[in-house]
PDB file of N, CA and C in Angstrom:
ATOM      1  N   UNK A   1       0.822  -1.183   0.000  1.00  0.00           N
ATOM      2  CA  UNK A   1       0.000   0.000   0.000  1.00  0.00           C
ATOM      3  C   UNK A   1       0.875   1.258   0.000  1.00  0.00           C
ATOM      4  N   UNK A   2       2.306   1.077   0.146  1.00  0.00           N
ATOM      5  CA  UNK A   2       3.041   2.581   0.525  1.00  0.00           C
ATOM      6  C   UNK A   2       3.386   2.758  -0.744  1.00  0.00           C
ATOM      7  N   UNK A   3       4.145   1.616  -1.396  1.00  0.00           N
ATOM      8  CA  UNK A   3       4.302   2.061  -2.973  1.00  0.00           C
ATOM      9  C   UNK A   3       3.315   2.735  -3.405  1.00  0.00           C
ATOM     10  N   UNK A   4       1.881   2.074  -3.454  1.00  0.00           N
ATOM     11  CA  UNK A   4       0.580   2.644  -3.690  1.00  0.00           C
ATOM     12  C   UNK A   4       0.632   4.462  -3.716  1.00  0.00           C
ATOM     13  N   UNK A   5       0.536   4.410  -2.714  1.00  0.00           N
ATOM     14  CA  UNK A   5       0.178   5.650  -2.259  1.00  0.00           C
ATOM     15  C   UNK A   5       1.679   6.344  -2.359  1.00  0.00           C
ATOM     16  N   UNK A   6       2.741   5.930  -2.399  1.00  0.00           N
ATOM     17  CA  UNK A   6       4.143   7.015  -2.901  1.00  0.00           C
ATOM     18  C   UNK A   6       4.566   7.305  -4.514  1.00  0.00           C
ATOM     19  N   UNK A   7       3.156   6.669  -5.008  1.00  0.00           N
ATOM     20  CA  UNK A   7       3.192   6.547  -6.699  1.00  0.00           C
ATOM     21  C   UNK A   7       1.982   7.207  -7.306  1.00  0.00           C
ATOM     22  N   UNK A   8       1.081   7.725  -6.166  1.00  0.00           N
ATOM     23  CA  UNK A   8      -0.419   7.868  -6.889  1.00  0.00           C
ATOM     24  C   UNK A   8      -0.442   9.813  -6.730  1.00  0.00           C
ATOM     25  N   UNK A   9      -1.543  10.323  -7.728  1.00  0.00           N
ATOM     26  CA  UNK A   9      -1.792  12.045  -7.494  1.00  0.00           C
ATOM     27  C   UNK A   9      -2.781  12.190  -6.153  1.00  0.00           C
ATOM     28  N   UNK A  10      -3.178  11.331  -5.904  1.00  0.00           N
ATOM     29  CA  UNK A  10      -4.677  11.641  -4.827  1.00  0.00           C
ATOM     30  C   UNK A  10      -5.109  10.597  -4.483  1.00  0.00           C
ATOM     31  N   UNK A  11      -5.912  10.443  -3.564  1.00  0.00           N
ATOM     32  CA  UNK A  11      -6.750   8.988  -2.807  1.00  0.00           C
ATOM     33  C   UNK A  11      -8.403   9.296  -3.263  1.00  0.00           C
ATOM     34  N   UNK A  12      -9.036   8.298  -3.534  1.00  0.00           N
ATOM     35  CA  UNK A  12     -10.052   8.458  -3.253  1.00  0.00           C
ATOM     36  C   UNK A  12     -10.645   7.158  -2.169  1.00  0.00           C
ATOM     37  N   UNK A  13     -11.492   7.358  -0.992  1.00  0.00           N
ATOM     38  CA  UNK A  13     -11.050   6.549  -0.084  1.00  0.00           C
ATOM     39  C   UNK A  13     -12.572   6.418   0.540  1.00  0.00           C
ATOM     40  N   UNK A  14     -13.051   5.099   0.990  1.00  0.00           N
ATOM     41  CA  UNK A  14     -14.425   4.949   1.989  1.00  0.00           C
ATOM     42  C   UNK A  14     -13.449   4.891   3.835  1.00  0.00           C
ATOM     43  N   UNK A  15     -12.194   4.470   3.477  1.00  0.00           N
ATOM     44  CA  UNK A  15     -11.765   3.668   4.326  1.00  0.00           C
ATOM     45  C   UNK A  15     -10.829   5.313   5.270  1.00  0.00           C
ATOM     46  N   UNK A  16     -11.530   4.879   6.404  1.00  0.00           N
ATOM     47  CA  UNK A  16     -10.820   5.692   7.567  1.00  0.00           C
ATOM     48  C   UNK A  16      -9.091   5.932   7.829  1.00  0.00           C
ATOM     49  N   UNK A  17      -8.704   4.490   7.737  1.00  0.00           N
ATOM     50  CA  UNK A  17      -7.804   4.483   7.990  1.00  0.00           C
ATOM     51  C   UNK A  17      -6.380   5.322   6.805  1.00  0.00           C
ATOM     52  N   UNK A  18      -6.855   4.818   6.015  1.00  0.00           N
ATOM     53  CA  UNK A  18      -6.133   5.477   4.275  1.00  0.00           C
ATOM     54  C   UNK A  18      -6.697   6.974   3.977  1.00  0.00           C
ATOM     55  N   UNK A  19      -7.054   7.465   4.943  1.00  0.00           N
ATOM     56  CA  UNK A  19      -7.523   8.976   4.960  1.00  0.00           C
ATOM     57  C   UNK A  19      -6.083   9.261   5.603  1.00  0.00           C
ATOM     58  N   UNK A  20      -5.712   8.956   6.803  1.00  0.00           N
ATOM     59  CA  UNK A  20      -4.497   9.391   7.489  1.00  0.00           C
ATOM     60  C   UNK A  20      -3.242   9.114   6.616  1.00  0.00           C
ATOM     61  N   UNK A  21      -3.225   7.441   6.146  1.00  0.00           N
ATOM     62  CA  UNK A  21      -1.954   7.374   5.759  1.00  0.00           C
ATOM     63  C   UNK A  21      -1.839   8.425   4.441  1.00  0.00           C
ATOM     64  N   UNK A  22      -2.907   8.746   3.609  1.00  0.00           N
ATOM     65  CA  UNK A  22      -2.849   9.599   2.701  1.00  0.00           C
ATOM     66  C   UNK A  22      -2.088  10.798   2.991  1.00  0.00           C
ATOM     67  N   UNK A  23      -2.374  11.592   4.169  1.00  0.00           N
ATOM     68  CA  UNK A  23      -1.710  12.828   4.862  1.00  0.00           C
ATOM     69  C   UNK A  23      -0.084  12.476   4.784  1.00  0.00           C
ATOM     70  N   UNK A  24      -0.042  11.318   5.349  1.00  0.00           N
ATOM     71  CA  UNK A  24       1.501  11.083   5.769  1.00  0.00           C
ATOM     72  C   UNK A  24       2.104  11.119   4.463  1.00  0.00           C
ATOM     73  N   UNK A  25       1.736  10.656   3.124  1.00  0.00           N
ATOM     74  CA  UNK A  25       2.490  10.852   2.222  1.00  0.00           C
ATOM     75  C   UNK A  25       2.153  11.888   1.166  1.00  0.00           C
ATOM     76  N   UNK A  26       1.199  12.931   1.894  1.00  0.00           N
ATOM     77  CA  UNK A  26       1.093  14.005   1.312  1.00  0.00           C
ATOM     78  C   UNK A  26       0.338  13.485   0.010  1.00  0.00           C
ATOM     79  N   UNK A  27      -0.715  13.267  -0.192  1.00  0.00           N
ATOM     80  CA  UNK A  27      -1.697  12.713  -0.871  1.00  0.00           C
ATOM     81  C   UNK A  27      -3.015  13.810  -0.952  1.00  0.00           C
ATOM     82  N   UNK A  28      -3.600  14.658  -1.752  1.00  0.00           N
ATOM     83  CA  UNK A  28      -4.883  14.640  -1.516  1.00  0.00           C
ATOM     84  C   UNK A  28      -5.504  13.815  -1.234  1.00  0.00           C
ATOM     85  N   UNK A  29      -6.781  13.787  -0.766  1.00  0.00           N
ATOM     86  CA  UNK A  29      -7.431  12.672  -0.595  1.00  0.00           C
ATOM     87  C   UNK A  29      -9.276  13.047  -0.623  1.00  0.00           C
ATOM     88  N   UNK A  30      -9.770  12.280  -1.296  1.00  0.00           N
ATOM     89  CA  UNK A  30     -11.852  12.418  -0.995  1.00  0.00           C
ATOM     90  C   UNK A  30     -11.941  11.720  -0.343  1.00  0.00           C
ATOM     91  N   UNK A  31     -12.527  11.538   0.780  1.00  0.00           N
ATOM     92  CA  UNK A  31     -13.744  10.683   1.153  1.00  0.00           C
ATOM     93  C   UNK A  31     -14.735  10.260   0.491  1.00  0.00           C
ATOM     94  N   UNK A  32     -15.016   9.272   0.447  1.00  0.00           N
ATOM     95  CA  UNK A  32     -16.668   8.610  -0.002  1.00  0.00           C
ATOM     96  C   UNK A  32     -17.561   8.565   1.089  1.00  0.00           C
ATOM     97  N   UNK A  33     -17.256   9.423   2.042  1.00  0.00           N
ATOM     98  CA  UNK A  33     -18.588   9.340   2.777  1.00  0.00           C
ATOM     99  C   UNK A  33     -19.048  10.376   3.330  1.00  0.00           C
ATOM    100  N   UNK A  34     -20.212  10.958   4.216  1.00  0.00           N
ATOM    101  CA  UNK A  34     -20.491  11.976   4.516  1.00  0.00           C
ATOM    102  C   UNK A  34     -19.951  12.157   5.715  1.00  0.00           C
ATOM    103  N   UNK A  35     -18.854  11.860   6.429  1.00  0.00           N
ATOM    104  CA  UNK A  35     -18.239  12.050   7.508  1.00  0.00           C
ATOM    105  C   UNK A  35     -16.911  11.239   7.923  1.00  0.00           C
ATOM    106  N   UNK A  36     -16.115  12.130   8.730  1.00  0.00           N
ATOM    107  CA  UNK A  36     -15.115  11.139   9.053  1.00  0.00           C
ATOM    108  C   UNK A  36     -14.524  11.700  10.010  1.00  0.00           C
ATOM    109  N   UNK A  37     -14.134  10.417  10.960  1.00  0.00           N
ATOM    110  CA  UNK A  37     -12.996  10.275  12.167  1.00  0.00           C
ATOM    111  C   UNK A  37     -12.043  11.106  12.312  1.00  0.00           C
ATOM    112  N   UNK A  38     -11.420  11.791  11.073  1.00  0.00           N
ATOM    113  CA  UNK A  38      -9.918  12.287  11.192  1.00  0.00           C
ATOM    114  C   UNK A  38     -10.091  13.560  10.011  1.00  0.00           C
ATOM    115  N   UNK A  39     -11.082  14.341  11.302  1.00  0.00           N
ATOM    116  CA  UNK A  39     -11.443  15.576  10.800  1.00  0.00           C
ATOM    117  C   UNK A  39     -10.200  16.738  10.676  1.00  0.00           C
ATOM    118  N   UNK A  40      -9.135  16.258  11.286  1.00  0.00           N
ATOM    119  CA  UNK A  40      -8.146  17.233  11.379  1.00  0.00           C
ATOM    120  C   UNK A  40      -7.760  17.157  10.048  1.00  0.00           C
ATOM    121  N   UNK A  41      -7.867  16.274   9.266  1.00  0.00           N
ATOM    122  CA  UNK A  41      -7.332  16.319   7.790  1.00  0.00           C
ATOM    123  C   UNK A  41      -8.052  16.956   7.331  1.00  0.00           C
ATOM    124  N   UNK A  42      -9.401  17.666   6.927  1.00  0.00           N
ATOM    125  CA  UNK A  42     -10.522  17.990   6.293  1.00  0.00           C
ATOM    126  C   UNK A  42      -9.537  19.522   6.358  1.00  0.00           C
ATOM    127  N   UNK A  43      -9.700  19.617   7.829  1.00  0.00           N
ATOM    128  CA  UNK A  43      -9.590  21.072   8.375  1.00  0.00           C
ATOM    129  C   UNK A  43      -7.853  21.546   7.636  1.00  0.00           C
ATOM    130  N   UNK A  44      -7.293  21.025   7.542  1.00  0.00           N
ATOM    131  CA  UNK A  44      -5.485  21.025   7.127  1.00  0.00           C
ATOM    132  C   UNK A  44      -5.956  20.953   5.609  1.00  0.00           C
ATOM    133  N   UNK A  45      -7.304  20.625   5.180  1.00  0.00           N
ATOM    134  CA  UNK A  45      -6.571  21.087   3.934  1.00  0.00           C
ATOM    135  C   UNK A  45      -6.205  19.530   2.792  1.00  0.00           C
ATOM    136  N   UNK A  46      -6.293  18.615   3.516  1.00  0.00           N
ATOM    137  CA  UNK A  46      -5.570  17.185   2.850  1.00  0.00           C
ATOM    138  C   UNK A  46      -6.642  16.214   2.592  1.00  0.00           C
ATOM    139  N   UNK A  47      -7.805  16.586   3.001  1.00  0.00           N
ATOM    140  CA  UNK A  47      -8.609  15.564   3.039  1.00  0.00           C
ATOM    141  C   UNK A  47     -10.260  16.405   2.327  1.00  0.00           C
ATOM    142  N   UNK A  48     -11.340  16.095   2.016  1.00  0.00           N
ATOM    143  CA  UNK A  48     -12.408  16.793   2.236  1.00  0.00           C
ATOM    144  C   UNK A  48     -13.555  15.375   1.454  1.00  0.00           C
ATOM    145  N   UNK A  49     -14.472  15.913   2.283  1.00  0.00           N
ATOM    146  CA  UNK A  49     -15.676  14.608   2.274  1.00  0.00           C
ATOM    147  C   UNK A  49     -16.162  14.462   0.535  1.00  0.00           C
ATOM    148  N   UNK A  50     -16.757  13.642   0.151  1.00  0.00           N
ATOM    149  CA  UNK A  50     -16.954  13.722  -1.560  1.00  0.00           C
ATOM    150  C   UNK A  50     -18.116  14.841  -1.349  1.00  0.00           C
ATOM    151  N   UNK A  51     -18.779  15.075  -0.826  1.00  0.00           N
ATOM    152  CA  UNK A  51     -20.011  16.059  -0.650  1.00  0.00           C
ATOM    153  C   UNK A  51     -19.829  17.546  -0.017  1.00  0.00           C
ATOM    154  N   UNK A  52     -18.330  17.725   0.336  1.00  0.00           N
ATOM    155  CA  UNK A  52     -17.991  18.475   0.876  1.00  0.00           C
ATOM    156  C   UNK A  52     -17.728  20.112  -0.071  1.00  0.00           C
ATOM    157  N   UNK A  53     -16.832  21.068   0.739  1.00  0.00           N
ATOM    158  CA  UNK A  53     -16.744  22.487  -0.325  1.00  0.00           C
ATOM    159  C   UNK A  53     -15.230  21.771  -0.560  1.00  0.00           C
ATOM    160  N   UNK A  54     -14.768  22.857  -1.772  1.00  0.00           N
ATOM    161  CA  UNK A  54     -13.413  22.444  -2.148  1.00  0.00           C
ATOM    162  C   UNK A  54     -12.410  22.066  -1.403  1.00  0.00           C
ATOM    163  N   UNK A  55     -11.345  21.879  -1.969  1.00  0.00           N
ATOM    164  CA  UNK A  55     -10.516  21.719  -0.687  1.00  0.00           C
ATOM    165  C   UNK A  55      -9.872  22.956  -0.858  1.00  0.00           C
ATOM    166  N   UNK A  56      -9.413  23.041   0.435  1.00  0.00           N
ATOM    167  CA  UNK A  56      -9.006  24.054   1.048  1.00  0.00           C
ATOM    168  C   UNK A  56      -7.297  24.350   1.324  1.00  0.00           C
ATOM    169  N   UNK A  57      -6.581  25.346   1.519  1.00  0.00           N
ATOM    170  CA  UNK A  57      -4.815  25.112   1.306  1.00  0.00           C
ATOM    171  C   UNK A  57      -4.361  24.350   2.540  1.00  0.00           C
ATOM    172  N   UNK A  58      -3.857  23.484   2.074  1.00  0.00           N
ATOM    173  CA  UNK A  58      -3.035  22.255   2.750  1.00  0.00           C
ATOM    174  C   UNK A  58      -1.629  22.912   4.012  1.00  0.00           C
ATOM    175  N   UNK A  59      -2.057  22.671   5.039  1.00  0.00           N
ATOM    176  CA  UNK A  59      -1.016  22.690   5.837  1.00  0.00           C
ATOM    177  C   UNK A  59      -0.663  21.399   6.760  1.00  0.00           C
ATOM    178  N   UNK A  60       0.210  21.701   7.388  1.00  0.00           N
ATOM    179  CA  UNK A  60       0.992  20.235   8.055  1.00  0.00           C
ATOM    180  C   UNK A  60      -0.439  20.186   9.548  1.00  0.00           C
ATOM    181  N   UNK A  61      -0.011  19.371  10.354  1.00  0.00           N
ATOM    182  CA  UNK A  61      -1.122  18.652  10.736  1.00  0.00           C
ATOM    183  C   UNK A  61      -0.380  18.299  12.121  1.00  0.00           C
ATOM    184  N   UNK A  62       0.301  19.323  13.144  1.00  0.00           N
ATOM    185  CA  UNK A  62       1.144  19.256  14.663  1.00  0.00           C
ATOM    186  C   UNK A  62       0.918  18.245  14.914  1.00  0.00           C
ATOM    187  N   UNK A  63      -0.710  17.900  15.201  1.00  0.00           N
ATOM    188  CA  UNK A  63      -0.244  16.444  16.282  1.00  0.00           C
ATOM    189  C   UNK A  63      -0.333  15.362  15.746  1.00  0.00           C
ATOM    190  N   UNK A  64       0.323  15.562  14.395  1.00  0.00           N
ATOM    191  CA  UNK A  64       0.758  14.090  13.690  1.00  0.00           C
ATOM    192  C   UNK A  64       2.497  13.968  13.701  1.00  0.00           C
ATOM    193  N   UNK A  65       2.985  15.471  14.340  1.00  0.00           N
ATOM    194  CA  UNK A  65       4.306  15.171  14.535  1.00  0.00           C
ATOM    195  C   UNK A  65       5.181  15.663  12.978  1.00  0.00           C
ATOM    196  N   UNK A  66       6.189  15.582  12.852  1.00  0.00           N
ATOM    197  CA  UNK A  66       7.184  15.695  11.964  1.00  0.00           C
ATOM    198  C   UNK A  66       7.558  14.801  11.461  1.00  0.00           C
ATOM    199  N   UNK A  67       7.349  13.577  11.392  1.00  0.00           N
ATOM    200  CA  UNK A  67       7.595  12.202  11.167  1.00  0.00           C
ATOM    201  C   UNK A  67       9.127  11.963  11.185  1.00  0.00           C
ATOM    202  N   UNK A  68       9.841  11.622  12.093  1.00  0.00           N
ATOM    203  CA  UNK A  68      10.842  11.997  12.456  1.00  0.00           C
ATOM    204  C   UNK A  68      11.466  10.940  13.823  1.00  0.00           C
ATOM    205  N   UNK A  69      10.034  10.923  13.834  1.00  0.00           N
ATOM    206  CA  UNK A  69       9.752  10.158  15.585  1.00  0.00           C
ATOM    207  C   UNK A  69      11.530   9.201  15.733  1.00  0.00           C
ATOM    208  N   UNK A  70      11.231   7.882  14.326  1.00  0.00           N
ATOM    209  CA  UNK A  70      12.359   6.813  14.750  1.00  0.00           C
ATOM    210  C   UNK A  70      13.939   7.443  14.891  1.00  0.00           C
ATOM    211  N   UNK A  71      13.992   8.599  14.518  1.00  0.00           N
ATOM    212  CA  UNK A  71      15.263   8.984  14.380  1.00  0.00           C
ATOM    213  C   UNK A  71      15.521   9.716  15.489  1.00  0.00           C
ATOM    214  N   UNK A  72      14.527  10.583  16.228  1.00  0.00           N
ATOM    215  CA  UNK A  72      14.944  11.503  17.714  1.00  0.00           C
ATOM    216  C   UNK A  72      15.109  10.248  18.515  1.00  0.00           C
ATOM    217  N   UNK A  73      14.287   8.943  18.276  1.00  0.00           N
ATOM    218  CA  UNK A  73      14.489   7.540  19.147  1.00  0.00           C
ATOM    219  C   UNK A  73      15.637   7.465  19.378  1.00  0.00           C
ATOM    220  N   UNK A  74      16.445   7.236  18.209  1.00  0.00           N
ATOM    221  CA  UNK A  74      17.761   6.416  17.595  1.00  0.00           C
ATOM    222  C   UNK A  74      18.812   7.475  18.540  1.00  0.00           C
ATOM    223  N   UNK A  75      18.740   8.568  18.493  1.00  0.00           N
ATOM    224  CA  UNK A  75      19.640   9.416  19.281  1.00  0.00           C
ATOM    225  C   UNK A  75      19.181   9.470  20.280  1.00  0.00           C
ATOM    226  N   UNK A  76      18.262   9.534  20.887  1.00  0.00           N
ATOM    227  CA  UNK A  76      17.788   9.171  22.297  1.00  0.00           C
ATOM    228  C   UNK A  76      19.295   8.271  22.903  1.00  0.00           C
ATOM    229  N   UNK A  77      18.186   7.300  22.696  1.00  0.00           N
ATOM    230  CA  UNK A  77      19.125   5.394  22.712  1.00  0.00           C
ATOM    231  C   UNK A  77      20.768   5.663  22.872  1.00  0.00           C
ATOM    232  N   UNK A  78      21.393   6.175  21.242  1.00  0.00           N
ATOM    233  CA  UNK A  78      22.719   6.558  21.382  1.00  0.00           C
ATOM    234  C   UNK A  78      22.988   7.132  21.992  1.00  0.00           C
ATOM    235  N   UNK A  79      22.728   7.783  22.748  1.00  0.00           N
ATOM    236  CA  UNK A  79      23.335   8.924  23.924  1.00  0.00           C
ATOM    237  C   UNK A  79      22.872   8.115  25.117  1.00  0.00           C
ATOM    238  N   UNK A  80      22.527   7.405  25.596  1.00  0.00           N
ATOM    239  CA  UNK A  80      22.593   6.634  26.373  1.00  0.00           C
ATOM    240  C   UNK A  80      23.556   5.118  26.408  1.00  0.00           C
ATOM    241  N   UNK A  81      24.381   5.210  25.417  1.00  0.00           N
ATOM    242  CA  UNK A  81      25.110   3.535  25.723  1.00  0.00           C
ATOM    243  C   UNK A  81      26.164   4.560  25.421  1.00  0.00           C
TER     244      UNK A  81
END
């Protein structure tokens, strides 16, 4: 699915979950439904319902983080041994 989605222009999606991973690889994305779980995407700009107004300008999305996470780990860790 990452190739998928690191090869495609946009999502079109019923599925909740592929609404988010869409964000993570910077994907537009529709919904097929009249609502969804992971409204912070709608609102950022990355996501919007098929019934919805246009989409709107795309910004990053704080409490999804910088994606970055495994690497502040990795130096964590190293600075400890």
């Amino acid at each position: 699915m990452t190739a998928l989605l690191s090869n495609c222009r946009n999502v079109l999606t019923d599925s909740g979950g592929l609404q988010k991973e869409a964000y993570f690889h910077r994907k537009p994305c529709v919904t097929l439904r009249d609502a969804t779980e992971w409204v912070e995407t709608v609102e950022a700009g990355w996501n919007r319902l098929w019934n919805g107004p246009d989409y709107r300008e795309r910004k990053l999305i704080d409490a999804y983080g910088d994606g970055h996470a495994a690497d502040k780990m990795v130096d964590i860790l190293a600075a400890q041994l």
